[in-house]
PDB file of N, CA and C in Angstrom:
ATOM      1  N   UNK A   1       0.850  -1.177   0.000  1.00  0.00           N
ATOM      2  CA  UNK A   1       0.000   0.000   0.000  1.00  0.00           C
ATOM      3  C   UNK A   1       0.889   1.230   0.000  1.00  0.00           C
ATOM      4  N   UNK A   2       0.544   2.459  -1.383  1.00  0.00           N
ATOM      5  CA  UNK A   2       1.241   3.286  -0.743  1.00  0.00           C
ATOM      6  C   UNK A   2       0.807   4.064   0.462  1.00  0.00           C
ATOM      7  N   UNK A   3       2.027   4.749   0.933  1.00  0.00           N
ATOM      8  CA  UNK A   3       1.389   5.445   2.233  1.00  0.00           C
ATOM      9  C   UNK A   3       1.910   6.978   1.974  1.00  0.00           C
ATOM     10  N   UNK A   4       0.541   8.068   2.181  1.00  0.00           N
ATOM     11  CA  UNK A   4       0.396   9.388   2.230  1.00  0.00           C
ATOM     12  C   UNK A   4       1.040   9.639   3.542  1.00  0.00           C
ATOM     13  N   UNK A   5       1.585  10.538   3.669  1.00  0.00           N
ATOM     14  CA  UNK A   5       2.340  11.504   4.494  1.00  0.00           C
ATOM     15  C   UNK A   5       1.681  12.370   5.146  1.00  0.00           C
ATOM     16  N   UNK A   6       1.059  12.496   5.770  1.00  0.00           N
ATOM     17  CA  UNK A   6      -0.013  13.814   6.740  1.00  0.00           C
ATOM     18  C   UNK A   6       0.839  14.910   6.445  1.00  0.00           C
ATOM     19  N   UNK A   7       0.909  15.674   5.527  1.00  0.00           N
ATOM     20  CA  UNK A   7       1.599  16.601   5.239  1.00  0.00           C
ATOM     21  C   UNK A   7       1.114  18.253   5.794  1.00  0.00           C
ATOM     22  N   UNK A   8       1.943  18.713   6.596  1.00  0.00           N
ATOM     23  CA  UNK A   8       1.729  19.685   7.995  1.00  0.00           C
ATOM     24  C   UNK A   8       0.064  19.980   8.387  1.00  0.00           C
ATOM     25  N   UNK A   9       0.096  18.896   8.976  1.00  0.00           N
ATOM     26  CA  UNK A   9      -1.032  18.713  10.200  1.00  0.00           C
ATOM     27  C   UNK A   9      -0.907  19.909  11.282  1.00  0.00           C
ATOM     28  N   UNK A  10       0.322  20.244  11.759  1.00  0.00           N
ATOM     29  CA  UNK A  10       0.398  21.872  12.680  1.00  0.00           C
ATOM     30  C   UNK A  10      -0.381  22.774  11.781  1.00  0.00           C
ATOM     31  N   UNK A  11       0.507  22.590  10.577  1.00  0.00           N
ATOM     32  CA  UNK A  11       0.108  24.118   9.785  1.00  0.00           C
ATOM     33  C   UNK A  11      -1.625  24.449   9.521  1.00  0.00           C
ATOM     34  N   UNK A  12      -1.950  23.095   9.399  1.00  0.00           N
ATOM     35  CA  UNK A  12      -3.873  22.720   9.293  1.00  0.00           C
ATOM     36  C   UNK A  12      -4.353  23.327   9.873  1.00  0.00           C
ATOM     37  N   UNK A  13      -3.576  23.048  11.372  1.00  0.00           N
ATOM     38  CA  UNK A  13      -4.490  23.226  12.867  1.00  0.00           C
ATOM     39  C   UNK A  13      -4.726  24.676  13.265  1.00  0.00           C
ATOM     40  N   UNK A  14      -3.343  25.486  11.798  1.00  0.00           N
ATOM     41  CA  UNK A  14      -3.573  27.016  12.044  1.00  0.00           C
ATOM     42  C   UNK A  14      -2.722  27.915  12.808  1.00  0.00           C
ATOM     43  N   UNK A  15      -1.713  26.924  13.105  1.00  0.00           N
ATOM     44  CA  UNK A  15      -0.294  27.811  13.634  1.00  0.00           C
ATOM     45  C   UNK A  15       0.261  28.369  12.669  1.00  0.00           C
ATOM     46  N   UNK A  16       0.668  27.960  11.193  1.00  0.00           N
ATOM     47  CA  UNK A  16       1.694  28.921  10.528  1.00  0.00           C
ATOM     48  C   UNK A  16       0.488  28.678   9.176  1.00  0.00           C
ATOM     49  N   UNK A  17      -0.449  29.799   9.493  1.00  0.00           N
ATOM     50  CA  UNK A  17      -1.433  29.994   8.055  1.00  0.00           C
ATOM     51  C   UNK A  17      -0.491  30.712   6.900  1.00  0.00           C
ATOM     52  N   UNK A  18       0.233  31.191   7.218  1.00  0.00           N
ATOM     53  CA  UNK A  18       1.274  32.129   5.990  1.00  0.00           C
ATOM     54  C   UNK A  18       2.143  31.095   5.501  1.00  0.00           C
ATOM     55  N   UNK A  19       2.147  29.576   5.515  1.00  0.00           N
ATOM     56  CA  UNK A  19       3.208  28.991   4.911  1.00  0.00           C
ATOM     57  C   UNK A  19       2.620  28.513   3.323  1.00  0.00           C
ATOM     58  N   UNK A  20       3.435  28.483   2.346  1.00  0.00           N
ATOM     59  CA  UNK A  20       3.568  28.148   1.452  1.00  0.00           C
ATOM     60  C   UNK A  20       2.576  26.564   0.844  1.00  0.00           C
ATOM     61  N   UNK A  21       2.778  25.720   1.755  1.00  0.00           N
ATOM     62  CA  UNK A  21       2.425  24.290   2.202  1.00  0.00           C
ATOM     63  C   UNK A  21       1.163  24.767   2.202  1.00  0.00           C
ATOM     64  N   UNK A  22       0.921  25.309   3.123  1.00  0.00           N
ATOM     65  CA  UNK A  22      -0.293  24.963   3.768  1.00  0.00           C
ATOM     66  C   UNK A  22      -1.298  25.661   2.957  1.00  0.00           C
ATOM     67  N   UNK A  23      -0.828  27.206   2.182  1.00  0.00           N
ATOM     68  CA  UNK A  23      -2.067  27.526   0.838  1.00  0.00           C
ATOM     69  C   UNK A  23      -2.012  26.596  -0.160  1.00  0.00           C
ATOM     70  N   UNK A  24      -0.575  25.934  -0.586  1.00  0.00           N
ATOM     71  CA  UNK A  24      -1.250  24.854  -1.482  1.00  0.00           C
ATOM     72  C   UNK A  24      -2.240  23.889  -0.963  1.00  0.00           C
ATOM     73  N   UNK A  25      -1.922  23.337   0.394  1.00  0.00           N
ATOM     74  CA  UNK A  25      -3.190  22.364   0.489  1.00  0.00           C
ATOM     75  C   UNK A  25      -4.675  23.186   0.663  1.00  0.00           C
ATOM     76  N   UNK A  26      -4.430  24.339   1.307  1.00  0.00           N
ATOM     77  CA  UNK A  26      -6.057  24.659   1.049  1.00  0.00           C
ATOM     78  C   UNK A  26      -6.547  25.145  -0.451  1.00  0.00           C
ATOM     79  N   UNK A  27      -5.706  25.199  -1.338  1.00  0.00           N
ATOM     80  CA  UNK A  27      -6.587  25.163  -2.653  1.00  0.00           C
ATOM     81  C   UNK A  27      -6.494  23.903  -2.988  1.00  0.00           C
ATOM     82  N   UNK A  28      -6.104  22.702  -3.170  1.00  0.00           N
ATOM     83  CA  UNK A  28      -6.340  21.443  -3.531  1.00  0.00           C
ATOM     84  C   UNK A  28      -7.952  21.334  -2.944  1.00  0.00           C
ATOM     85  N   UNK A  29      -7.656  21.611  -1.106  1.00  0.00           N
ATOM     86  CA  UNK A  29      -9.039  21.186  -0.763  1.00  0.00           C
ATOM     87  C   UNK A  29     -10.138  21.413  -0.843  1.00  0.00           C
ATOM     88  N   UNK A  30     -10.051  23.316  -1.281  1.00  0.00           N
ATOM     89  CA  UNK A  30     -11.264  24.150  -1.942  1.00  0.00           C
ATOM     90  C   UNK A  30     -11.763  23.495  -3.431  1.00  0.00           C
ATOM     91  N   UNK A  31     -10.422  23.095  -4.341  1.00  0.00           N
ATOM     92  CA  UNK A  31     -10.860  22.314  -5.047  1.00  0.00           C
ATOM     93  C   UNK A  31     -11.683  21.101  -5.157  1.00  0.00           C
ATOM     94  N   UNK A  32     -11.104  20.183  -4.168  1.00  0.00           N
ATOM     95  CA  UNK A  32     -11.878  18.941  -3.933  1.00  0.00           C
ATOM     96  C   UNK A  32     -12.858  19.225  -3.951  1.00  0.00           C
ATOM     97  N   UNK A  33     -13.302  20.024  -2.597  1.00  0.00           N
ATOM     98  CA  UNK A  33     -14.520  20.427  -1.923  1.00  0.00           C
ATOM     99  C   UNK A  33     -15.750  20.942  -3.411  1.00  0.00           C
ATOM    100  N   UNK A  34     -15.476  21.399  -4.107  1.00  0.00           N
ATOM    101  CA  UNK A  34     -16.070  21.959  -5.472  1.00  0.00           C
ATOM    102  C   UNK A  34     -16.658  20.399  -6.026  1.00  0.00           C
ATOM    103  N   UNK A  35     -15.912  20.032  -5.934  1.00  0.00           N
ATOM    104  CA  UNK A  35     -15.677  18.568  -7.248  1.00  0.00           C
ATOM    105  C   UNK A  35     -17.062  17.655  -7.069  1.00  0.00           C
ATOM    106  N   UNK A  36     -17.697  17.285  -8.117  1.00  0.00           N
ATOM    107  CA  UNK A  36     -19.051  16.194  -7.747  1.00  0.00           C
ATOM    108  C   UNK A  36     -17.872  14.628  -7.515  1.00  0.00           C
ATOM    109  N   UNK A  37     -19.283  14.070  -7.078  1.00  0.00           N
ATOM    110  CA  UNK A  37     -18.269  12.590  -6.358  1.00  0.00           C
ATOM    111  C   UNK A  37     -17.463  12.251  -7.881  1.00  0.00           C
ATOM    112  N   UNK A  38     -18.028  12.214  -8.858  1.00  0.00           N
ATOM    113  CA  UNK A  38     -17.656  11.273 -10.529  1.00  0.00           C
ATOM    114  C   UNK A  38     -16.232  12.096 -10.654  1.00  0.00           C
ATOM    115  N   UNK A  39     -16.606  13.529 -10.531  1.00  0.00           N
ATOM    116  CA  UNK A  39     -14.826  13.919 -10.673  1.00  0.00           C
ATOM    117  C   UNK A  39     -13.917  14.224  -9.654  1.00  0.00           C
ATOM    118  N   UNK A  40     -14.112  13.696  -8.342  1.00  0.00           N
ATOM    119  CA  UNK A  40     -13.262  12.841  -7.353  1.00  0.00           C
ATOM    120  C   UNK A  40     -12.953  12.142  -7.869  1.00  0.00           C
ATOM    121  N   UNK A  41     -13.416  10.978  -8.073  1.00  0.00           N
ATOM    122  CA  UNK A  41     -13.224   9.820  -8.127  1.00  0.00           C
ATOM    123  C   UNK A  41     -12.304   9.684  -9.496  1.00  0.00           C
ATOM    124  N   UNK A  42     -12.603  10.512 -10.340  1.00  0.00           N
ATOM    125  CA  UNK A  42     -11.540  10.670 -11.628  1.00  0.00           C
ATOM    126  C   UNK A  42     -10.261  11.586 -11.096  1.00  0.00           C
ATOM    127  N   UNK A  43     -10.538  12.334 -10.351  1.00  0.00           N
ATOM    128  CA  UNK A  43      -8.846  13.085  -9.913  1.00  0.00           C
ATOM    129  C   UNK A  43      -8.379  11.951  -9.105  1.00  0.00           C
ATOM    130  N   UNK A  44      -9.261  10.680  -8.309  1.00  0.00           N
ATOM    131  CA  UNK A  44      -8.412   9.685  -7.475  1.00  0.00           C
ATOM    132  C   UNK A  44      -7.297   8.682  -8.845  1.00  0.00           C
ATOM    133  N   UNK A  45      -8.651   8.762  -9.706  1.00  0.00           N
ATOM    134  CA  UNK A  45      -8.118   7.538 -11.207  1.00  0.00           C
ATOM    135  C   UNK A  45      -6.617   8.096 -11.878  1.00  0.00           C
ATOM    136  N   UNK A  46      -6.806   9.687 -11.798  1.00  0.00           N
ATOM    137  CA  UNK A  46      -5.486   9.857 -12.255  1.00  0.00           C
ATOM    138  C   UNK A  46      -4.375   9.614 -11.751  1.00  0.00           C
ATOM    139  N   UNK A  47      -4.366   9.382 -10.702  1.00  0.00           N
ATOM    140  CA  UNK A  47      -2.907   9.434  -9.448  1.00  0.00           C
ATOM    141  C   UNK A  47      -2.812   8.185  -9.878  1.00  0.00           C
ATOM    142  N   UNK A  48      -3.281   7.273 -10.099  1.00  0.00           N
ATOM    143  CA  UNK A  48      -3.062   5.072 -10.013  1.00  0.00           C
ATOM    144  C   UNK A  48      -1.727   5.199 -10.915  1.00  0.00           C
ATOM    145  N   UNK A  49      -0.744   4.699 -10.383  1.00  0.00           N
ATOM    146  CA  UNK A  49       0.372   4.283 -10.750  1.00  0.00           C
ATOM    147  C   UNK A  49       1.334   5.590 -11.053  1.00  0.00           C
ATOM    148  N   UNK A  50       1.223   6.848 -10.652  1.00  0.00           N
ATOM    149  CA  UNK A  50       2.270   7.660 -10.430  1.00  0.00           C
ATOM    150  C   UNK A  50       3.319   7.457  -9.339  1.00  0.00           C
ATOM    151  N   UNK A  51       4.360   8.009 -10.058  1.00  0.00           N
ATOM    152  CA  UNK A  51       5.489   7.192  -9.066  1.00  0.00           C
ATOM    153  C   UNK A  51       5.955   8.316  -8.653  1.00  0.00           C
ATOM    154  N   UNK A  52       5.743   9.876  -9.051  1.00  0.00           N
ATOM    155  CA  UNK A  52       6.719  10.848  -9.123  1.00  0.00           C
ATOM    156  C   UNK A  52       6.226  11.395  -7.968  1.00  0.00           C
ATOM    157  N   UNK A  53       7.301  12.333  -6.896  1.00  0.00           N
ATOM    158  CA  UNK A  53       6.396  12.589  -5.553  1.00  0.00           C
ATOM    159  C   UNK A  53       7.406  13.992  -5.329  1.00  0.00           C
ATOM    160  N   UNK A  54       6.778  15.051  -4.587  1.00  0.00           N
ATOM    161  CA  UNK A  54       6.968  16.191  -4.540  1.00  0.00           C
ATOM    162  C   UNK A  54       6.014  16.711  -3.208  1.00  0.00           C
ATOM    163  N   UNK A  55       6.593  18.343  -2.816  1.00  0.00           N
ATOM    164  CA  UNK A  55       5.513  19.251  -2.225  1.00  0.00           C
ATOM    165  C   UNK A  55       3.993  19.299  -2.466  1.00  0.00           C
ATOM    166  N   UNK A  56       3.940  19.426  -3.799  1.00  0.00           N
ATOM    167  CA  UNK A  56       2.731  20.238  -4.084  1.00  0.00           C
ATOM    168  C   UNK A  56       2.089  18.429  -4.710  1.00  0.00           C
ATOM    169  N   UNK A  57       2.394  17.520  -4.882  1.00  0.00           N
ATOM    170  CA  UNK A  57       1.730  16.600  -5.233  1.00  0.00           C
ATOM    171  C   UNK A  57       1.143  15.768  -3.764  1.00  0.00           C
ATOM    172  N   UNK A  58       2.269  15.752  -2.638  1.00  0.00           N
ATOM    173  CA  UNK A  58       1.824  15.502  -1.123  1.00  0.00           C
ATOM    174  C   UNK A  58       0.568  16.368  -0.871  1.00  0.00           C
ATOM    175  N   UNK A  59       0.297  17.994  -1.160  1.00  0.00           N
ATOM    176  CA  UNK A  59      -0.419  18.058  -0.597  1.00  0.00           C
ATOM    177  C   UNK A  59      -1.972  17.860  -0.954  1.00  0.00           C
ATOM    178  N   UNK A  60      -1.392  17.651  -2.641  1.00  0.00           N
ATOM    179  CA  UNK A  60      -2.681  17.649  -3.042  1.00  0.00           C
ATOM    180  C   UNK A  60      -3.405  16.142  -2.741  1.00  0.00           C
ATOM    181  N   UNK A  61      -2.120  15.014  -3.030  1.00  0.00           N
ATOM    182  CA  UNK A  61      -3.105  13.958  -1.923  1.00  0.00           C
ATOM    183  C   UNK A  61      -3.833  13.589  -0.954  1.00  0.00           C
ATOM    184  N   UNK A  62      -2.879  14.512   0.198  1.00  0.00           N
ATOM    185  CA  UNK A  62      -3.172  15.096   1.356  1.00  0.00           C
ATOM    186  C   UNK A  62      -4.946  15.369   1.260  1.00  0.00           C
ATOM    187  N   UNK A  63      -5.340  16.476   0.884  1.00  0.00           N
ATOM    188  CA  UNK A  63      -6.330  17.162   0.167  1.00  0.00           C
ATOM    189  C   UNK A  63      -7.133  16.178  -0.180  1.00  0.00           C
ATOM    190  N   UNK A  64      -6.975  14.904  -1.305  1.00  0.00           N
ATOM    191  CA  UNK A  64      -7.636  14.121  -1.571  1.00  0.00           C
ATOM    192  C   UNK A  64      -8.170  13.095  -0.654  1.00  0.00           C
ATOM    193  N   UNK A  65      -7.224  12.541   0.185  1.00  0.00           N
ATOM    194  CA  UNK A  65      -7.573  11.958   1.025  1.00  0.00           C
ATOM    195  C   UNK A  65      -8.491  12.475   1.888  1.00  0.00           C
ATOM    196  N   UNK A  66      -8.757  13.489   2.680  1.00  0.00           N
ATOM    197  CA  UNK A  66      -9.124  14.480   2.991  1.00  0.00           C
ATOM    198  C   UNK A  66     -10.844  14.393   3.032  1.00  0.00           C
ATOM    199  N   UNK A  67     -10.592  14.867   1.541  1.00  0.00           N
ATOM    200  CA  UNK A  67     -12.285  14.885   1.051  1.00  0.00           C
ATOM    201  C   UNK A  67     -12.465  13.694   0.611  1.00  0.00           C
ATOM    202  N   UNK A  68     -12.404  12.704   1.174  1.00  0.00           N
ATOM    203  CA  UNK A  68     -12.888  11.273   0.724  1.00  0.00           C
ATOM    204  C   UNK A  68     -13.155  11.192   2.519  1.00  0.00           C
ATOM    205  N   UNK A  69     -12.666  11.279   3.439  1.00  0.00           N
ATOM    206  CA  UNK A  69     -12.715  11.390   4.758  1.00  0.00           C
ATOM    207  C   UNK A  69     -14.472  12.107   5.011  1.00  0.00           C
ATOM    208  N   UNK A  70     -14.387  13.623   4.431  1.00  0.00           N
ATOM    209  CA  UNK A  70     -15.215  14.536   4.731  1.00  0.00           C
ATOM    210  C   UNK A  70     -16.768  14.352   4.414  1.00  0.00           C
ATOM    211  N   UNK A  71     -16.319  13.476   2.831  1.00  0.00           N
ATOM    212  CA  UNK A  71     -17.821  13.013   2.711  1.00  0.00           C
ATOM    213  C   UNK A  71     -18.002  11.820   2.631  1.00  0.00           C
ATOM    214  N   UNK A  72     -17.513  11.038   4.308  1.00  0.00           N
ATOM    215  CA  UNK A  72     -18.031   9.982   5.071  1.00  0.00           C
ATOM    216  C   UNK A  72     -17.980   8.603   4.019  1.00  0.00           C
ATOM    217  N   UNK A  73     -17.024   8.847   2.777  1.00  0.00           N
ATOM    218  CA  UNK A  73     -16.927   7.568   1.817  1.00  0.00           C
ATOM    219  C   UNK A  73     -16.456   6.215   3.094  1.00  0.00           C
ATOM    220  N   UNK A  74     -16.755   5.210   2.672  1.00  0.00           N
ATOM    221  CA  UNK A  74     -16.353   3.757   3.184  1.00  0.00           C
ATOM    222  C   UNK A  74     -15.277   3.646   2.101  1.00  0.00           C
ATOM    223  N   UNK A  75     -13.689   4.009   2.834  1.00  0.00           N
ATOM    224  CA  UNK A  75     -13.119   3.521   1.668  1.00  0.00           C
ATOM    225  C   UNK A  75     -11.275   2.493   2.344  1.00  0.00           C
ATOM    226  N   UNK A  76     -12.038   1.701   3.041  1.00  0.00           N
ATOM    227  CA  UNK A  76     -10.970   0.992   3.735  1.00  0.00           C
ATOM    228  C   UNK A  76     -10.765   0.030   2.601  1.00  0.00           C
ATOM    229  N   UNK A  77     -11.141  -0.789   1.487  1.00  0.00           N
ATOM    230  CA  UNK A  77     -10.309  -1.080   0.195  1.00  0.00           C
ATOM    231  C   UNK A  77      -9.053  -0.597  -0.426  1.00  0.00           C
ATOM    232  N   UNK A  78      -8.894   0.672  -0.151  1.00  0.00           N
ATOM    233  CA  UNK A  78      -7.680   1.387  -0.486  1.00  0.00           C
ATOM    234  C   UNK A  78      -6.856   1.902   0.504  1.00  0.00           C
ATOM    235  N   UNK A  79      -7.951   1.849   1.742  1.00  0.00           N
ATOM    236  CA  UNK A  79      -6.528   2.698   3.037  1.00  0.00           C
ATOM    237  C   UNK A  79      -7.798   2.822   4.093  1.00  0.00           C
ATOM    238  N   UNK A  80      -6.853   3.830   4.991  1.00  0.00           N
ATOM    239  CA  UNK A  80      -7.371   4.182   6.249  1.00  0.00           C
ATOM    240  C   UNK A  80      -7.084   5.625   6.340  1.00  0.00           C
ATOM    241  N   UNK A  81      -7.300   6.027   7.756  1.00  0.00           N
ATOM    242  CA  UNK A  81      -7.144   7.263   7.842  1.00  0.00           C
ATOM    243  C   UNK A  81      -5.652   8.049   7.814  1.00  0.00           C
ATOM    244  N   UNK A  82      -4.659   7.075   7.830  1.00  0.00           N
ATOM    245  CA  UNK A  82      -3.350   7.333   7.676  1.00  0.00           C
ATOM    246  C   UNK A  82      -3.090   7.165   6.544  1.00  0.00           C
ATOM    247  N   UNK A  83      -3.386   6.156   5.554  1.00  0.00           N
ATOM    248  CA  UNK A  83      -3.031   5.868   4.365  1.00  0.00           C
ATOM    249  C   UNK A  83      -3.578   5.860   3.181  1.00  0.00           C
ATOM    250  N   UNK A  84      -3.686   5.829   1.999  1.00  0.00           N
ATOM    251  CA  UNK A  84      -4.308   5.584   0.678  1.00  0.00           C
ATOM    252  C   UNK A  84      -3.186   4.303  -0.406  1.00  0.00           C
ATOM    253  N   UNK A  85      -4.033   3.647  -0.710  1.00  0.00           N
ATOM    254  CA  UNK A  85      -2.791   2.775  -2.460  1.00  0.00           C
ATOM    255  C   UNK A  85      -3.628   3.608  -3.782  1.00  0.00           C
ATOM    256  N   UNK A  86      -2.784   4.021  -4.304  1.00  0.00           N
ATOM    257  CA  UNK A  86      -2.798   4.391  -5.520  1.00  0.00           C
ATOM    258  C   UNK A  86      -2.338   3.469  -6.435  1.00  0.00           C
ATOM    259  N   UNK A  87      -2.804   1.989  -6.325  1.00  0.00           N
ATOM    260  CA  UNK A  87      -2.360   1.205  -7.097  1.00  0.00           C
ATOM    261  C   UNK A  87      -3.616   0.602  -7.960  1.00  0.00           C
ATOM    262  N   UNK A  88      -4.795   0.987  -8.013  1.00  0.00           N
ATOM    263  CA  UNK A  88      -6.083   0.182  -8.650  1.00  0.00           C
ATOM    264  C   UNK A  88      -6.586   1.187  -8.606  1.00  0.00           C
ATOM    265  N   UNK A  89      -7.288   1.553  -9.950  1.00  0.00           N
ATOM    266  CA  UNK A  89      -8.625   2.495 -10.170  1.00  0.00           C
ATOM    267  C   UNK A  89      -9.728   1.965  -9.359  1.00  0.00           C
ATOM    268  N   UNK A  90     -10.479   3.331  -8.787  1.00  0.00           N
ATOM    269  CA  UNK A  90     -11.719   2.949  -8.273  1.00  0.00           C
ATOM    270  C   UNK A  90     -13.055   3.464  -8.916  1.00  0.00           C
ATOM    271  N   UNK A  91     -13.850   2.590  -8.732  1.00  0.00           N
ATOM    272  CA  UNK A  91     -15.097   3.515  -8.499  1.00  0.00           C
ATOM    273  C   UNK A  91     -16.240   3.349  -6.961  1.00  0.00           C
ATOM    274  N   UNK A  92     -17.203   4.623  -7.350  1.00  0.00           N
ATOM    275  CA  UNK A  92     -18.052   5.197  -5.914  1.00  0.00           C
ATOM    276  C   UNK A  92     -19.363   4.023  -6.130  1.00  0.00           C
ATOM    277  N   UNK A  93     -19.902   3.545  -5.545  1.00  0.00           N
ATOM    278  CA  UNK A  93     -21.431   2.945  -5.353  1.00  0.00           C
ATOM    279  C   UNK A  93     -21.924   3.009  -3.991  1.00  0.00           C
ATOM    280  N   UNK A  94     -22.984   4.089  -4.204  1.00  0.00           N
ATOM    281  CA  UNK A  94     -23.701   4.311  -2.815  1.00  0.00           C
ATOM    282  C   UNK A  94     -22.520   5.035  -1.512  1.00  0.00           C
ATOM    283  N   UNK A  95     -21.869   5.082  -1.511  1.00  0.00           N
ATOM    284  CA  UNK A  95     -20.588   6.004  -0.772  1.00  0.00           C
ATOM    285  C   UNK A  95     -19.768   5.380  -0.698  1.00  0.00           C
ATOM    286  N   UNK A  96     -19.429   3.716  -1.196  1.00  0.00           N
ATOM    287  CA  UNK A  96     -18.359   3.167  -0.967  1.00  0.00           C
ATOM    288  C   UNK A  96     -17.760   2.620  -2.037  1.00  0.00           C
ATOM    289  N   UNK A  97     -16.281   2.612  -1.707  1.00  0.00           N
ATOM    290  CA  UNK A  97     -15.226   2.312  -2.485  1.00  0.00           C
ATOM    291  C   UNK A  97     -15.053   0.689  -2.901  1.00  0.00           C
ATOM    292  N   UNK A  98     -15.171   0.697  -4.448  1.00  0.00           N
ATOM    293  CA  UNK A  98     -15.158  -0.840  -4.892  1.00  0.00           C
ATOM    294  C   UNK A  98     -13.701  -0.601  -5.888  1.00  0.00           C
ATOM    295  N   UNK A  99     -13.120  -1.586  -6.476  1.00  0.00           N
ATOM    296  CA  UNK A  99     -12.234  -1.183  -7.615  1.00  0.00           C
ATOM    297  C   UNK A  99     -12.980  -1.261  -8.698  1.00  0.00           C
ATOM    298  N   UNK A 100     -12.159  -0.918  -9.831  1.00  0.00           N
ATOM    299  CA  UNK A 100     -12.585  -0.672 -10.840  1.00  0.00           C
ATOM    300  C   UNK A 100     -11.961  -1.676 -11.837  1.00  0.00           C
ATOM    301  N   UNK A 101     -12.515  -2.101 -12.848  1.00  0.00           N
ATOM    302  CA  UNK A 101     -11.801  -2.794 -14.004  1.00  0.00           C
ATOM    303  C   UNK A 101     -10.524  -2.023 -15.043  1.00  0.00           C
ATOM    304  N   UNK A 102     -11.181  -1.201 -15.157  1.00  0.00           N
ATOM    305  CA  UNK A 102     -10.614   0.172 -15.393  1.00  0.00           C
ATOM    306  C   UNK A 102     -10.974   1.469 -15.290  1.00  0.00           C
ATOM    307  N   UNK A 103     -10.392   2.312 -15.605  1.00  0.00           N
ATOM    308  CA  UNK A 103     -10.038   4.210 -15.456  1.00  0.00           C
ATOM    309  C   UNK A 103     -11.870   4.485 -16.186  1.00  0.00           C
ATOM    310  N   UNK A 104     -12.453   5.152 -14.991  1.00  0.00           N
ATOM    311  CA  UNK A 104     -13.683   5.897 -15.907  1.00  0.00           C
ATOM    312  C   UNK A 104     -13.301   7.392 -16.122  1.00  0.00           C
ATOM    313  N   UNK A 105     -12.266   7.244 -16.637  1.00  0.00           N
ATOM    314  CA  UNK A 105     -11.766   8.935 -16.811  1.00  0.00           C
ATOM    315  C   UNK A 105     -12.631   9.216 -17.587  1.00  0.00           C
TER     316      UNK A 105
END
């Protein structure tokens, strides 16, 4: 499984709102937050099998994970609250996480 990084959980909580980090993750999450479940679930399809890892890609997982948390998905198939695999496309039925055969991009 891969495993997401809680990427600055302080900064979340609102100690250092002026950091760099922490406006990228709140526009990922304003983004999420926008997104209907079908294009979640297609920004989750794109990540499956990226290998490349960075700042601004942590937080936007971060972010993703996030809003899969927020709107109460069942998605222990792929992870927990510490983790996500980005190794199998998914799709949503009824709020929970099944895989997919393939990408409904």
């Amino acid at each position: 499984m891969t495993k997401i990084i809680r990427v600055n959980d302080e900064n979340k909580a609102g100690k250092n709102p002026e950091s760099q980090s922490q406006m990228k993750y709140n526009e990922f999450a304003t983004r999420f937050q926008q997104m209907t479940d079908e294009e979640l679930i297609k920004a989750f399809n794109r990540e499956v099998g990226m290998h490349g890892w960075g700042n601004s890609r942590a937080n936007s997982l971060s972010a993703l994970h996030d809003e899969f948390i927020r709107r109460s998905w069942e998605y222990s198939i792929i992870g927990d609250k510490n983790n996500l695999s980005f190794k199998t496309h998914i799709k949503l039925v009824a709020n929970k996480i099944f895989f997919a055969l393939k990408s409904h991009n």
